[in-house]
N, C-alpha and C. Protein backbone atom coordinates (compact mmCIF):
# COMPACT_ATOMS: atom_id res chain seq x y z
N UNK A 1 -12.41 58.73 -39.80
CA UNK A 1 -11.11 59.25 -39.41
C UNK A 1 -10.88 59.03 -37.92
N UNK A 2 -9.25 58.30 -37.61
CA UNK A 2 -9.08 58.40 -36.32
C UNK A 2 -8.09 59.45 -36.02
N UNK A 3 -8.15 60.18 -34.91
CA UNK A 3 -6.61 61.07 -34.50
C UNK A 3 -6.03 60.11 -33.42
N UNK A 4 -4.73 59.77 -32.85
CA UNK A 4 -4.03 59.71 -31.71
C UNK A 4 -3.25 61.41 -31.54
N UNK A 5 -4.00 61.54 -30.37
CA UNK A 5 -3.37 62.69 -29.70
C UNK A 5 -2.53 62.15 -28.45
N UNK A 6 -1.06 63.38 -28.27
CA UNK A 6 -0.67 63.19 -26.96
C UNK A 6 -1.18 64.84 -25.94
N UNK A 7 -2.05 64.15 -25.26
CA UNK A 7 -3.06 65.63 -24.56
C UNK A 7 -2.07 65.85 -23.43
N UNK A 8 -1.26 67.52 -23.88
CA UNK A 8 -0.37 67.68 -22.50
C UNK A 8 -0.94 68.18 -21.24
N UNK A 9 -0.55 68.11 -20.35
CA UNK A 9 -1.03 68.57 -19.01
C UNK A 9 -1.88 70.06 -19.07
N UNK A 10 -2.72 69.87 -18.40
CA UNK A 10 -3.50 71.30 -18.18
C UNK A 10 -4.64 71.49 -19.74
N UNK A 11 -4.32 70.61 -20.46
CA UNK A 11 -5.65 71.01 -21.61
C UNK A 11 -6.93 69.95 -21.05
N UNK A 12 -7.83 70.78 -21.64
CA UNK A 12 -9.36 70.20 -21.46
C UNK A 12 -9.16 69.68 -22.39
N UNK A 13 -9.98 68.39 -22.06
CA UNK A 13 -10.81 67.17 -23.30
C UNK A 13 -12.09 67.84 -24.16
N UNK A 14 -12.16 69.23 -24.72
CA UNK A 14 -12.62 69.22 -25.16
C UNK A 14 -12.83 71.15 -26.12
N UNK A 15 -13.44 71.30 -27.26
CA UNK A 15 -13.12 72.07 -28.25
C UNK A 15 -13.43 73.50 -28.00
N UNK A 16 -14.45 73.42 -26.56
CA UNK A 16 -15.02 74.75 -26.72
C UNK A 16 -14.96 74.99 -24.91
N UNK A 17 -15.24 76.10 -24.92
CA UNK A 17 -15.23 76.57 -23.36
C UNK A 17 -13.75 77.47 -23.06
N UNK A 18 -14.02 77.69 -21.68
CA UNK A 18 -12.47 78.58 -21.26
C UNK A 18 -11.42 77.77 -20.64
N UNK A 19 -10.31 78.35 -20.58
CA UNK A 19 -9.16 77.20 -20.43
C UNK A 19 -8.18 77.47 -21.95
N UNK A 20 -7.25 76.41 -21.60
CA UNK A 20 -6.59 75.44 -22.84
C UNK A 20 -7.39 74.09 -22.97
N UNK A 21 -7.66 73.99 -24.35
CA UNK A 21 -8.62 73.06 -24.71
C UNK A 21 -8.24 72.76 -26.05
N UNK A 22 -8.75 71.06 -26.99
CA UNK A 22 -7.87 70.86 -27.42
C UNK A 22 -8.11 71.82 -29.10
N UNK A 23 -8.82 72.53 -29.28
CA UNK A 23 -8.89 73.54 -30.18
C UNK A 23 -7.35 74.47 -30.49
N UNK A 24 -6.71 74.08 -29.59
CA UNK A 24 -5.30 74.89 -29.38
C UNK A 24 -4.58 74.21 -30.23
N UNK A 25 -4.47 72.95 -30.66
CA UNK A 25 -3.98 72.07 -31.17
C UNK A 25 -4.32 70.77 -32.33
N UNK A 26 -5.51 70.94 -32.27
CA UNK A 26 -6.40 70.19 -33.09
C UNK A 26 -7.10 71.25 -34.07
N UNK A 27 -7.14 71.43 -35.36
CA UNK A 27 -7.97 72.15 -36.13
C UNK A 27 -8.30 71.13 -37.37
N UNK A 28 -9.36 70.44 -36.92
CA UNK A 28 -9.78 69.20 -37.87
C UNK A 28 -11.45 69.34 -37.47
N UNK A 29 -12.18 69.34 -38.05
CA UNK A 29 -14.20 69.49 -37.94
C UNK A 29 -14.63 67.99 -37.38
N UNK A 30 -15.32 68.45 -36.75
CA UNK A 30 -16.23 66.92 -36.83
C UNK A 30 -15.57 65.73 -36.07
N UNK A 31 -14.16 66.33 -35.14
CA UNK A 31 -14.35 64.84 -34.19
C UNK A 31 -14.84 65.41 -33.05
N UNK A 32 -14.92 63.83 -32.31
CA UNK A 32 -15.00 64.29 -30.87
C UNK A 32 -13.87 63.12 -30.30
N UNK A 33 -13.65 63.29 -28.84
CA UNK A 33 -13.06 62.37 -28.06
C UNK A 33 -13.61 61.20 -27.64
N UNK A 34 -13.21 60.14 -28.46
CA UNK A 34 -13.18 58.38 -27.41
C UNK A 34 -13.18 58.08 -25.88
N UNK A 35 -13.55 58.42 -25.02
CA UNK A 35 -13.26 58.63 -23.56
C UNK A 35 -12.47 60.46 -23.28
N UNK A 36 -12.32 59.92 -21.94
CA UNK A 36 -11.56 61.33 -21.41
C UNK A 36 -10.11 60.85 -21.04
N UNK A 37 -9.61 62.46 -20.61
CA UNK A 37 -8.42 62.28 -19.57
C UNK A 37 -9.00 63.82 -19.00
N UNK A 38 -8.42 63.56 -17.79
CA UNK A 38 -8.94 64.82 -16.89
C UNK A 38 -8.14 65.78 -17.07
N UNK A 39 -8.10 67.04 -16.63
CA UNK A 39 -6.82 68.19 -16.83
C UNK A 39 -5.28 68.03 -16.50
N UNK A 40 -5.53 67.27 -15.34
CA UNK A 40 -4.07 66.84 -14.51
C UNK A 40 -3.64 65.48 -15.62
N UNK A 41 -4.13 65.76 -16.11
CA UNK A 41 -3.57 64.04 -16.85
C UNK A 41 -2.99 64.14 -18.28
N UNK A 42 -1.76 63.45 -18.76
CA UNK A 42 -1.41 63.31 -19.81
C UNK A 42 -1.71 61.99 -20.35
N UNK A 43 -1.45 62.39 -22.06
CA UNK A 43 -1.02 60.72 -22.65
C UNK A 43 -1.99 60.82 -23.67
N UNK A 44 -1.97 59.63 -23.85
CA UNK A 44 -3.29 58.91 -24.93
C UNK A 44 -4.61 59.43 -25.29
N UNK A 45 -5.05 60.33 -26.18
CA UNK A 45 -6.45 60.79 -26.25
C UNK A 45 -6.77 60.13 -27.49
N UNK A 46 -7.77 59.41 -27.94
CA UNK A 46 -8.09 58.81 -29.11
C UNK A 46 -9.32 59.99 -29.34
N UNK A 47 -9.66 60.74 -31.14
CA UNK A 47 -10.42 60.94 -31.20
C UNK A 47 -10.97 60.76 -32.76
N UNK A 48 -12.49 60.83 -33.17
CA UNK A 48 -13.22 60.37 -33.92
C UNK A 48 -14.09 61.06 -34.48
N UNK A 49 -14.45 60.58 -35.74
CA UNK A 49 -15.67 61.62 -36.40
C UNK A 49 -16.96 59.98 -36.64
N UNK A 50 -16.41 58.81 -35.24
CA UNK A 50 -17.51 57.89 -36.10
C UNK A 50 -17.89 57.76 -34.99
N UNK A 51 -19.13 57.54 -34.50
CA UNK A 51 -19.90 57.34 -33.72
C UNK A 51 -19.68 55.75 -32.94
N UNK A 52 -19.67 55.04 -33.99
CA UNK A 52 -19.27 53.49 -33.71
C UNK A 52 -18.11 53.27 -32.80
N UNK A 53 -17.29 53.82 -33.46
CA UNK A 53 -15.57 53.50 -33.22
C UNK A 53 -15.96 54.53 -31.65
N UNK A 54 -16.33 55.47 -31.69
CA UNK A 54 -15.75 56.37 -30.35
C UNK A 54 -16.48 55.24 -29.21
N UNK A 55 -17.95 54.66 -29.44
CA UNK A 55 -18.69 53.75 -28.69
C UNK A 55 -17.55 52.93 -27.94
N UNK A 56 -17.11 52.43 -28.94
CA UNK A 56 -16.14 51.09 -29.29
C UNK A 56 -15.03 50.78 -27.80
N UNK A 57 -15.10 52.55 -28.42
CA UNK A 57 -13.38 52.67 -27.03
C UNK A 57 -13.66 53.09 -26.09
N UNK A 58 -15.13 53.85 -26.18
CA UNK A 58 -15.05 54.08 -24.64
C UNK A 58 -16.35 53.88 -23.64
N UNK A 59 -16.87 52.87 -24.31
CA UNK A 59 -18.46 52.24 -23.46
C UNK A 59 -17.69 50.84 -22.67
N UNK A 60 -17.94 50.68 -21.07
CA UNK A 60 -17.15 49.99 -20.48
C UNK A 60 -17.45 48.69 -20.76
N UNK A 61 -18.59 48.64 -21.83
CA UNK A 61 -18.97 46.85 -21.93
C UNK A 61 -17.85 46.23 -22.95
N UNK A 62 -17.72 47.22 -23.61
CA UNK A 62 -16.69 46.81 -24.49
C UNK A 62 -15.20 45.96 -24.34
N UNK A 63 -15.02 46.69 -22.69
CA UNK A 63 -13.89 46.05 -22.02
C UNK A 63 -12.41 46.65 -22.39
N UNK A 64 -12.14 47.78 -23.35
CA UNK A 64 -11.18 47.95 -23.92
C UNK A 64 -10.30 48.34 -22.67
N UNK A 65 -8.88 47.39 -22.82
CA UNK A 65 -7.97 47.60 -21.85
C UNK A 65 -6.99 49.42 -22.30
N UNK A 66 -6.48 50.04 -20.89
CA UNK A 66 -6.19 51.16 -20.95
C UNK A 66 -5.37 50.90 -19.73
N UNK A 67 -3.83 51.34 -20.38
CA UNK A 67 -2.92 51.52 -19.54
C UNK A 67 -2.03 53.04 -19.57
N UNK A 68 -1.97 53.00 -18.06
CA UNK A 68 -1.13 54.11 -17.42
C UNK A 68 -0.17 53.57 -16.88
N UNK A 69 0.95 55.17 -17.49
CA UNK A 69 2.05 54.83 -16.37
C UNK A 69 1.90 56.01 -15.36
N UNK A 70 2.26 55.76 -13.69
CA UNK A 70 1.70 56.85 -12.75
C UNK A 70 2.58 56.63 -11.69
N UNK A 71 3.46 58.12 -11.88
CA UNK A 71 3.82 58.59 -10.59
C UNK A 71 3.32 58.45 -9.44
N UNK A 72 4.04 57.71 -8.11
CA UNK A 72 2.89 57.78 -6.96
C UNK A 72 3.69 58.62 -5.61
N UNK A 73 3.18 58.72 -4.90
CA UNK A 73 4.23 59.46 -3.98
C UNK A 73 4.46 58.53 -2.84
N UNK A 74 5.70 58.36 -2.63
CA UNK A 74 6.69 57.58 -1.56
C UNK A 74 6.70 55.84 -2.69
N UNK A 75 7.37 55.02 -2.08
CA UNK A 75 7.89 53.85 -2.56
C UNK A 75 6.61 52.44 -2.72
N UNK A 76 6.01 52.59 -3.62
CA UNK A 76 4.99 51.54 -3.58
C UNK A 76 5.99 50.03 -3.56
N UNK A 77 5.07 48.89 -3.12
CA UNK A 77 5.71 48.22 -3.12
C UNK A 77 4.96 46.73 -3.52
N UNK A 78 5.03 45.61 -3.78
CA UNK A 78 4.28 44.71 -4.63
C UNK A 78 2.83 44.15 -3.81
N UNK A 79 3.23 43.76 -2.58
CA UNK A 79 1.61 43.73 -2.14
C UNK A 79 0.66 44.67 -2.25
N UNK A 80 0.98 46.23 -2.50
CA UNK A 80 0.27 47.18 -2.87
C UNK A 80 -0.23 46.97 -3.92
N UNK A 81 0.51 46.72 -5.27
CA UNK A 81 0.07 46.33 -6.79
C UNK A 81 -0.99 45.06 -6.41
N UNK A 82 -0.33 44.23 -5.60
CA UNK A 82 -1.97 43.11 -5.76
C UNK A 82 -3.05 43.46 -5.14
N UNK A 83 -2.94 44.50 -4.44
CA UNK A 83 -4.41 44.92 -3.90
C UNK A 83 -5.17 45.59 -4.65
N UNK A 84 -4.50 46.36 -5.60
CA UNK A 84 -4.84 46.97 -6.18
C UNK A 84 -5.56 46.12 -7.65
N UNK A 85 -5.15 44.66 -7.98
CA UNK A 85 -5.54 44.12 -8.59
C UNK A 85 -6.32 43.43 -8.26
N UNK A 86 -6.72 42.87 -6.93
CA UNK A 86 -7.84 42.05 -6.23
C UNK A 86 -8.83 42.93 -6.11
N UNK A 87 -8.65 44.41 -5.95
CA UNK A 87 -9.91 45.08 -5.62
C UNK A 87 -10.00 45.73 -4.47
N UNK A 88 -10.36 47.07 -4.54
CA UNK A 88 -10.26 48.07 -3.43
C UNK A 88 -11.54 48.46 -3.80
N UNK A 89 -12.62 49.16 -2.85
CA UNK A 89 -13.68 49.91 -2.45
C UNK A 89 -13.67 50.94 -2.67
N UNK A 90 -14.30 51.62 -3.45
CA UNK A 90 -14.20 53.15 -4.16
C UNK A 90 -15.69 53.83 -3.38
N UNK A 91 -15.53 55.07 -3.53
CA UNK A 91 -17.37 55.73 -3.10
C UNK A 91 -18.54 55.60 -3.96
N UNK A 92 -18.21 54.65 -5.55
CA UNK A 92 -19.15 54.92 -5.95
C UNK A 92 -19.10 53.14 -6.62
N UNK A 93 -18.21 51.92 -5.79
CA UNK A 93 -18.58 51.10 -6.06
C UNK A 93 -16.93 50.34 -6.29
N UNK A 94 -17.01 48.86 -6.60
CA UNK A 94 -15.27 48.40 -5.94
C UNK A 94 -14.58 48.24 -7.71
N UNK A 95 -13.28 48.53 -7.49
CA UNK A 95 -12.80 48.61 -8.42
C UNK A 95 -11.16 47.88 -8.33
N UNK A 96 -11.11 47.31 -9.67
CA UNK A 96 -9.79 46.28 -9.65
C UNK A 96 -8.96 46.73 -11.15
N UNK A 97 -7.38 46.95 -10.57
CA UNK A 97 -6.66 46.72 -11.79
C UNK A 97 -6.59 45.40 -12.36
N UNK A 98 -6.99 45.31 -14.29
CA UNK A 98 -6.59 43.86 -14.45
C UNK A 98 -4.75 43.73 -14.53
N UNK A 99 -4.01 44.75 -14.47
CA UNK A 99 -2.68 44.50 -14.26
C UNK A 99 -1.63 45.44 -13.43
N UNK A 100 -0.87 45.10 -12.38
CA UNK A 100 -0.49 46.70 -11.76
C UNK A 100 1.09 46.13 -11.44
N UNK A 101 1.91 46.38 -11.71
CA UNK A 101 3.12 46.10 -11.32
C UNK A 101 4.39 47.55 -11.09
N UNK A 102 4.75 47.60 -10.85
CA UNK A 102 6.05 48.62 -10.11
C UNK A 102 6.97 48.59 -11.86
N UNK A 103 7.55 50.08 -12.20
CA UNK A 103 8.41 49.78 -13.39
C UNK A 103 9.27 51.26 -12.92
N UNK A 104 10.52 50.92 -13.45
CA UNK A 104 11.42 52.02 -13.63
C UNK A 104 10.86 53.57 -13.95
N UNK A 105 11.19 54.54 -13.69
CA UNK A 105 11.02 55.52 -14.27
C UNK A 105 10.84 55.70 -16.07
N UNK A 106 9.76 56.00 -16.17
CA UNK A 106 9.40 55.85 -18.29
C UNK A 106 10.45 56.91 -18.85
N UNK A 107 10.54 56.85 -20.21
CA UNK A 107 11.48 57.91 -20.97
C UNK A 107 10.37 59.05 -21.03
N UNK A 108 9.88 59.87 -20.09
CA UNK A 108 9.31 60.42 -20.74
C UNK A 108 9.45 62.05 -20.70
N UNK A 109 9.14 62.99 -21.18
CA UNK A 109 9.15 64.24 -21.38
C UNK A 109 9.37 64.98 -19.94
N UNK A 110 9.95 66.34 -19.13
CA UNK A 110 9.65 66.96 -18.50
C UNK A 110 7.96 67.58 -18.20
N UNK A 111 7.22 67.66 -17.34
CA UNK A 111 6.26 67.77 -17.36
C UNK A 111 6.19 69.86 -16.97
N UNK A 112 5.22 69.79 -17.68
CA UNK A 112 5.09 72.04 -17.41
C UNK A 112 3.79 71.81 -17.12
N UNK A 113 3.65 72.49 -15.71
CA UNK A 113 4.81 72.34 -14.52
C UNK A 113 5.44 71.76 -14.24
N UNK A 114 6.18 71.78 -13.75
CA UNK A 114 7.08 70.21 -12.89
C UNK A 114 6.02 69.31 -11.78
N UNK A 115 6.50 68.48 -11.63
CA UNK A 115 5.71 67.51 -10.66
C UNK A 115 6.20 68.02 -9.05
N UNK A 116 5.38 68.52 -8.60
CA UNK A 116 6.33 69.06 -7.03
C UNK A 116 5.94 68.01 -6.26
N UNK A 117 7.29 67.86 -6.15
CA UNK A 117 7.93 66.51 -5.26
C UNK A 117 8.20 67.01 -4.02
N UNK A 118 8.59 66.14 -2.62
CA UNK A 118 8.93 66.65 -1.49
C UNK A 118 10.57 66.13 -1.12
N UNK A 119 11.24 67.11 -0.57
CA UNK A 119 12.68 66.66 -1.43
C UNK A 119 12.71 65.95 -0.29
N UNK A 120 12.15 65.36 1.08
CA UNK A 120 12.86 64.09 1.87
C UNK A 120 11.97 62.72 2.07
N UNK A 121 10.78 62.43 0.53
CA UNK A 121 10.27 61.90 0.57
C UNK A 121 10.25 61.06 -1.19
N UNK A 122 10.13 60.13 -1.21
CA UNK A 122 10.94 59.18 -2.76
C UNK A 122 9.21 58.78 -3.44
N UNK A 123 9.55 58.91 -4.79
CA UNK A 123 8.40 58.70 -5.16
C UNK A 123 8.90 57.54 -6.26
N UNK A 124 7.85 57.04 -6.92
CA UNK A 124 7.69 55.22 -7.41
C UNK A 124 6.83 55.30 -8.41
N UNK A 125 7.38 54.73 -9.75
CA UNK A 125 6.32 54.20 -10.66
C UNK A 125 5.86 53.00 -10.93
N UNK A 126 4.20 53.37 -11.38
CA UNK A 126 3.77 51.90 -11.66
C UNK A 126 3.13 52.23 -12.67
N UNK A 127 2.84 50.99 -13.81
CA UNK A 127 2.33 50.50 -14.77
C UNK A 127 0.49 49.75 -14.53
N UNK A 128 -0.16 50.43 -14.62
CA UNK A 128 -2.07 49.74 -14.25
C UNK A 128 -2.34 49.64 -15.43
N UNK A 129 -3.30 48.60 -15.64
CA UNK A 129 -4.20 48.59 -16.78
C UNK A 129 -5.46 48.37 -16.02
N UNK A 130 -6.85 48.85 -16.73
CA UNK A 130 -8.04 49.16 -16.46
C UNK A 130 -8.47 48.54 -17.64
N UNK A 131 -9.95 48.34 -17.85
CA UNK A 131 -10.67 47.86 -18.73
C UNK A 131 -11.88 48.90 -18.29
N UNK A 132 -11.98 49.87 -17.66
CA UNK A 132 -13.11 50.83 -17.60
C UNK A 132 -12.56 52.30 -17.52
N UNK A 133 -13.53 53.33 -17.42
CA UNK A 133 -12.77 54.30 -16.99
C UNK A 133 -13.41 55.33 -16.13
N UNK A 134 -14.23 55.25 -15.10
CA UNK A 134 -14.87 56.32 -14.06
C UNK A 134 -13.97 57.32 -13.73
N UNK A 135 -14.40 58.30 -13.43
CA UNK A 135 -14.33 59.74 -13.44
C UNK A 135 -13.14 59.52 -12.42
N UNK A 136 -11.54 60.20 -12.75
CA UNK A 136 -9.99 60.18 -11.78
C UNK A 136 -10.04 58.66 -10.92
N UNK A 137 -10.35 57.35 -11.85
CA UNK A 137 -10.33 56.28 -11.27
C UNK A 137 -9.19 56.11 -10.56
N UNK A 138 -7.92 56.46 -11.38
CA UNK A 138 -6.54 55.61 -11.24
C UNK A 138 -6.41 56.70 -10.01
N UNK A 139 -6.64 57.87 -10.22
CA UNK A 139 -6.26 59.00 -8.62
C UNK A 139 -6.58 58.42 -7.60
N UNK A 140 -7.99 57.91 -7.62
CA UNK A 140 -8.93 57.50 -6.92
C UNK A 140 -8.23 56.01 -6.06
N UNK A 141 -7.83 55.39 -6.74
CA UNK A 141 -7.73 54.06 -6.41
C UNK A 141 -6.18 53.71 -5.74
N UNK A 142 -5.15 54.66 -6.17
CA UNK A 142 -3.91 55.16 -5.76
C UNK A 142 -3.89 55.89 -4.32
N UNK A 143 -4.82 56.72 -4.32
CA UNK A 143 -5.15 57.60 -2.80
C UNK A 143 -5.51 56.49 -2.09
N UNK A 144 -6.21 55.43 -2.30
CA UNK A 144 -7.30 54.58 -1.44
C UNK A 144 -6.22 53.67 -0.92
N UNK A 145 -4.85 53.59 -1.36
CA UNK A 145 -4.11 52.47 -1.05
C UNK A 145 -3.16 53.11 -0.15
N UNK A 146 -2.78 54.49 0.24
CA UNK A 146 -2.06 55.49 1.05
C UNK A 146 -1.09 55.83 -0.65
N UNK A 147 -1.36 56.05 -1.85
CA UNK A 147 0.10 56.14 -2.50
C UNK A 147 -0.55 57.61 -3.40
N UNK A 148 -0.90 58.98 -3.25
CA UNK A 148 -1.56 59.46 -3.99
C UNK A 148 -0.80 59.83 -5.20
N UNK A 149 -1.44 59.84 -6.33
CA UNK A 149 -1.04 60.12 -7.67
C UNK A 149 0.00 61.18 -8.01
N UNK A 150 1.01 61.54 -8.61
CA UNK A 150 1.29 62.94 -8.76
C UNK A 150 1.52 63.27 -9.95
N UNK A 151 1.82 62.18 -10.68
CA UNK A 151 1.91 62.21 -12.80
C UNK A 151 1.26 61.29 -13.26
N UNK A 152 0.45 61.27 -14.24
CA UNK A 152 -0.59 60.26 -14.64
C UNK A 152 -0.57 60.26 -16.27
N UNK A 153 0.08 59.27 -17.03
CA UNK A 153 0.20 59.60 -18.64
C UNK A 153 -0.65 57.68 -19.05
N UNK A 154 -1.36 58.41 -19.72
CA UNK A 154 -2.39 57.26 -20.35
C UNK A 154 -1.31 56.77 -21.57
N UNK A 155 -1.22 55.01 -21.92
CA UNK A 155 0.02 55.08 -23.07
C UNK A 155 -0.52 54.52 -24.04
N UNK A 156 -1.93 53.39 -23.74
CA UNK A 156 -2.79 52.78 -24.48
C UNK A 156 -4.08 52.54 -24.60
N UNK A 157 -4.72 52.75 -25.06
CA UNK A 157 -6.33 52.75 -25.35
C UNK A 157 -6.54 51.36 -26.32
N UNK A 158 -6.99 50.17 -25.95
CA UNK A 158 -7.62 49.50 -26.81
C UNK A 158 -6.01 48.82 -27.89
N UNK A 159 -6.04 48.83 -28.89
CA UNK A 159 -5.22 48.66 -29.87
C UNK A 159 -4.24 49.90 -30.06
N UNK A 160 -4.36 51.08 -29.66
CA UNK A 160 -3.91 52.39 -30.26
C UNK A 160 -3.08 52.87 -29.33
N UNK A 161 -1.97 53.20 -29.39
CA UNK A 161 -0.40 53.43 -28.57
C UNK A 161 -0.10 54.82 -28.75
N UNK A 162 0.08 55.47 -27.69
CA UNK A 162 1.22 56.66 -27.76
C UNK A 162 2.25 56.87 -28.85
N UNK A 163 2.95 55.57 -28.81
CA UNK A 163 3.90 55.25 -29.69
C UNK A 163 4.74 56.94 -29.45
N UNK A 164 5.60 57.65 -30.06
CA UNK A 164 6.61 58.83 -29.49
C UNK A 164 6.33 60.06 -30.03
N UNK A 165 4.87 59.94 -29.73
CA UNK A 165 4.21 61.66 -30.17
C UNK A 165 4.97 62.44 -29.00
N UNK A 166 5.07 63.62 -29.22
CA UNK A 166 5.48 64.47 -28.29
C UNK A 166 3.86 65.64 -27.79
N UNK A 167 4.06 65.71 -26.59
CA UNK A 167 3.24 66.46 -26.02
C UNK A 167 2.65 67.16 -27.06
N UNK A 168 1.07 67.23 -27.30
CA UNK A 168 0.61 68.67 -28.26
C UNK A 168 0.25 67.85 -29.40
N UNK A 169 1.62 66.82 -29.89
CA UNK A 169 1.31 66.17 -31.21
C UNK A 169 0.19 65.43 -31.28
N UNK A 170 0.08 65.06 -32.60
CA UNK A 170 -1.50 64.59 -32.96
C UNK A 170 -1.11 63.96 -34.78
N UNK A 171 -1.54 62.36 -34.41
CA UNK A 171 -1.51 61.76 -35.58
C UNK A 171 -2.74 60.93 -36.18
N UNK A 172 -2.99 61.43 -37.30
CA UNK A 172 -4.26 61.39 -38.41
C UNK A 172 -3.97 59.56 -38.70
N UNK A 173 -4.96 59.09 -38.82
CA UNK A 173 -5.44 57.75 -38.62
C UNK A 173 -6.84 57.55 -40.17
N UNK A 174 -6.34 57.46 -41.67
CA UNK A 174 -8.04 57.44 -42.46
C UNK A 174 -8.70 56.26 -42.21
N UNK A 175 -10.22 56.92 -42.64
CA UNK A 175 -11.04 55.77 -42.65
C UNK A 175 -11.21 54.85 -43.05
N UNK A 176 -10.18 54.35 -43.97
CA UNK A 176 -10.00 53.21 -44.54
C UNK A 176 -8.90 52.51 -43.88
N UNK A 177 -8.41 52.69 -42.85
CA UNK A 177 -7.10 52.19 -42.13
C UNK A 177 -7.84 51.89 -41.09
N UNK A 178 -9.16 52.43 -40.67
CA UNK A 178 -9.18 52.15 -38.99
C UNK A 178 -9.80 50.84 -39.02
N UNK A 179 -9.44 49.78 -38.09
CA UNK A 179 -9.62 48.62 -37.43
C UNK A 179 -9.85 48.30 -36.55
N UNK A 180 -10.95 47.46 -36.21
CA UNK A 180 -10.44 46.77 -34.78
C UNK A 180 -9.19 46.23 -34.20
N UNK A 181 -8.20 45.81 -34.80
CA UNK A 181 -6.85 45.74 -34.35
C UNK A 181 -6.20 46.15 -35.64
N UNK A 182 -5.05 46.85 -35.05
CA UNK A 182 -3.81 47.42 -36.33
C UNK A 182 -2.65 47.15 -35.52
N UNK A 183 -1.89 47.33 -36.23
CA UNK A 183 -0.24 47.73 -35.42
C UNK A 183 -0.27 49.14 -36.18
N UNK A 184 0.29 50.28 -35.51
CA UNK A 184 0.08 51.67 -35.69
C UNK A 184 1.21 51.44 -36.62
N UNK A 185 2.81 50.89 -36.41
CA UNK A 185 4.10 51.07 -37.42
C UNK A 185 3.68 51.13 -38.62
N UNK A 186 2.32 50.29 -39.42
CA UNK A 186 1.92 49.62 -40.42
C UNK A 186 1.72 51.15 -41.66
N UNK A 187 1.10 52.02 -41.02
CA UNK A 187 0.31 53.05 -41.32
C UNK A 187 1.40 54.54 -41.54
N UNK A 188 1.07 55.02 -42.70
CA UNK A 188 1.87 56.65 -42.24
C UNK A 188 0.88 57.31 -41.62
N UNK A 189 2.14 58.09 -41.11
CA UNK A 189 1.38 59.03 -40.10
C UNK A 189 1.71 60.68 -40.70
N UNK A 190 0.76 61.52 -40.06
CA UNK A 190 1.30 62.89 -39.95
C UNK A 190 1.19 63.62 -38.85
N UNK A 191 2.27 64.51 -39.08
CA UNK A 191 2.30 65.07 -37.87
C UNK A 191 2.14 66.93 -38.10
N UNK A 192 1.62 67.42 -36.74
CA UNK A 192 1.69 68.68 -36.52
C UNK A 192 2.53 69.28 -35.73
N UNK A 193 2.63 70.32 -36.12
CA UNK A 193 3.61 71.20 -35.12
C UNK A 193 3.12 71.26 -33.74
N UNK A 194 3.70 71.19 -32.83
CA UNK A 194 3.42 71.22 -31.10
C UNK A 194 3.38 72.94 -31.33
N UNK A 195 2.00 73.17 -31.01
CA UNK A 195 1.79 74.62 -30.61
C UNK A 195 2.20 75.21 -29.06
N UNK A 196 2.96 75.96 -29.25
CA UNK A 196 3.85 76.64 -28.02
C UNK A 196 2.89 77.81 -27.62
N UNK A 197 2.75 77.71 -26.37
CA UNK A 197 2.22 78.60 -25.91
C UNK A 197 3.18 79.74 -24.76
């Protein structure tokens, strides 16, 4: 079994402990999470009851590409995106987007909280893709360029898309459907109620 979750802001990646965590929203045995997203972070959570498949998506040899779209604060601008794709120096070793370009504002949801913005200063989105994922890379690598992060929504993992879950939602994936490549349209889905807190 696969889930695509959309993990809203402020939940933990994970079932047990204090906090909001995704036990709030997930009541299914026996998965765990494919990689992370940190607390501050929305979007894409892939999770699994197969050992293989979770390997799959989130051991960096694998290479599985993972894109964000990310709020940055003040006006990035395109020589920024190629630096960011040639490679910047991190503290724990150098790190490169394989794709980073500037995009319109996404359709996406109000964020709770709001994103506090500074009202005489303009903020800019961009589109990164990664093929790894170290611990607040994209924060990490955004600060390192002067542009620090302020919304961060993961949209793709590997083959597996956001596609227009709404915050909270979470769509069931059987074991006889999961693939190394699918198109998600192909497949029904189900859905849960977004638990309101």
């Amino acid at each position: 079994m696969l889930i695509i979750f959309n993990k809203p802001f402020g939940v933990l990646c994970q079932f047990t402990g204090e906090g909001l965590t995704l036990k709030e929203y997930i009541d299914v045995p026996g998965i765990y999470p494919a990689g992370r997203l940190d607390k501050d972070s929305e979007g894409l959570l892939v999770l699994t009851d197969d050992g293989r498949v979770q390997d799959h998506l989130a051991h960096p040899k694998y290479g599985k590409h993972k894109i964000y779209w990310i709020q940055v604060d003040k006006t990035i601008d395109a020589e920024t995106c190629q630096r960011l794709e040639q490679g910047i120096q991190l503290n724990d070793g150098p790190a490169h987007a394989i794709r980073c370009h500037r995009i319109d504002p996404p359709p996406l949801p109000d964020r709770e909280p709001p994103v506090r913005v500074r009202k005489n200063i303009s903020t800019s989105w961009i589109e990164m893709t990664l093929n790894e994922g170290r611990n607040r890379q994209v924060r990490r690598m955004t600060a390192a360029v002067g542009f620090p992060t302020l919304r961060l929504v993961r949209v793709t993992v590997g083959d597996y898309q956001l596609g227009d879950l709404s915050p909270g939602e979470y769509r069931v994936i059987e074991a006889t459907q999961v693939k190394s490549t699918y198109a998600k349209q192909r497949y029904p889905s189900h859905r849960r109620n977004v638990r309101r807190r």
